[in-house]
Protein backbone atom coordinates (compact mmCIF):
# COMPACT_ATOMS: atom_id res chain seq x y z
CA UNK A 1 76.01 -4.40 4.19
CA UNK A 2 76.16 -8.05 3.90
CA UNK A 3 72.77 -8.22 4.59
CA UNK A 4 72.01 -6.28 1.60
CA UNK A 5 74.83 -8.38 -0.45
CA UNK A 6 73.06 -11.56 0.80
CA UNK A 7 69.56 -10.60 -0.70
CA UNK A 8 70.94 -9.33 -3.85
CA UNK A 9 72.07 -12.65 -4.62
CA UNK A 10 69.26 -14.60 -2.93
CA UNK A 11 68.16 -14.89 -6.24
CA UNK A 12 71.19 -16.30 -7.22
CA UNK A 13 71.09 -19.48 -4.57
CA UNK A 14 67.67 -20.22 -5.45
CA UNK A 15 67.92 -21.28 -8.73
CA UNK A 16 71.04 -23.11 -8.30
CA UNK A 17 69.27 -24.77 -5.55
CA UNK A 18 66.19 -26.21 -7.79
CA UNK A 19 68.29 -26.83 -10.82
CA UNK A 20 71.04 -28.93 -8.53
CA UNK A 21 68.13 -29.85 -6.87
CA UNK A 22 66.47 -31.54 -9.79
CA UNK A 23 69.91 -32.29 -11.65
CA UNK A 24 70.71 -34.59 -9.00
CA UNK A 25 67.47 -36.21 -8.28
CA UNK A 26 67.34 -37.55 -11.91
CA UNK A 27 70.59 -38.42 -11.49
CA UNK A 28 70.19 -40.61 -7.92
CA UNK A 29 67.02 -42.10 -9.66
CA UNK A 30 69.38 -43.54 -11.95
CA UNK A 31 71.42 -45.15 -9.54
CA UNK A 32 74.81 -42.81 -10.05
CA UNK A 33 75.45 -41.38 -6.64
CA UNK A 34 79.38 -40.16 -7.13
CA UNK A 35 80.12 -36.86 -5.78
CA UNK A 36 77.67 -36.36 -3.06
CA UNK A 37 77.73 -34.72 -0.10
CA UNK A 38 76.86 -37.74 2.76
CA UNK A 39 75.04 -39.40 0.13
CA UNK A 40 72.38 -36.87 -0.04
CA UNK A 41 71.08 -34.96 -2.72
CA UNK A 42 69.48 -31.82 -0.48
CA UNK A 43 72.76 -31.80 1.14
CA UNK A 44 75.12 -31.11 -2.58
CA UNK A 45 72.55 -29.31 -3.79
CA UNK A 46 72.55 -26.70 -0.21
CA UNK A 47 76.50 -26.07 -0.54
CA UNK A 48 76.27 -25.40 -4.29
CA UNK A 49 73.40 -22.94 -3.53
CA UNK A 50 75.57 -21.76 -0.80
CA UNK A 51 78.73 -21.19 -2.62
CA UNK A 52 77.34 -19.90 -5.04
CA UNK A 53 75.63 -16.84 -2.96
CA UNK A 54 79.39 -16.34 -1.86
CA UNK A 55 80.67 -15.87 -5.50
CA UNK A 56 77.89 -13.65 -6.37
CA UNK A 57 78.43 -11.51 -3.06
CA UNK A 58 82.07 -10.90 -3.72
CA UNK A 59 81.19 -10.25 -7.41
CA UNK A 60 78.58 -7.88 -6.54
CA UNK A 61 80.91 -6.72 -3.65
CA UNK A 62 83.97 -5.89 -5.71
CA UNK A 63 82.07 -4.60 -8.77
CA UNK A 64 80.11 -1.72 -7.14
């Protein structure tokens, strides 16, 4: 079951990865590193994907 929950909202994870992913690159480039997770950008932009596959589990989870 959470198998299933987890690649219903793969899609989810991805595209908050790339757009966090790219979000914060321009944003490094530019010398602002505040809010970072150890400094790195792959590393902020992997928990955001993450938690946001959580929310959209439980969403799907409670909704259906």
């Amino acid at each position: 079951m959470i198998q299933q929950l987890a690649l219903q909202s793969l899609g989810t994870g991805v595209g908050v990865f790339i757009g966090v992913l790219i979000g914060l690159g321009m944003r490094k480039r530019k010398g602002k590193t505040d809010g970072l997770l150890a400094g790195s950008v792959f590393v902020t932009a992997s928990a955001a994907a993450g938690l946001a596959m959580i929310v959209m589990m439980a969403m799907k989870y409670f909704t259906s």
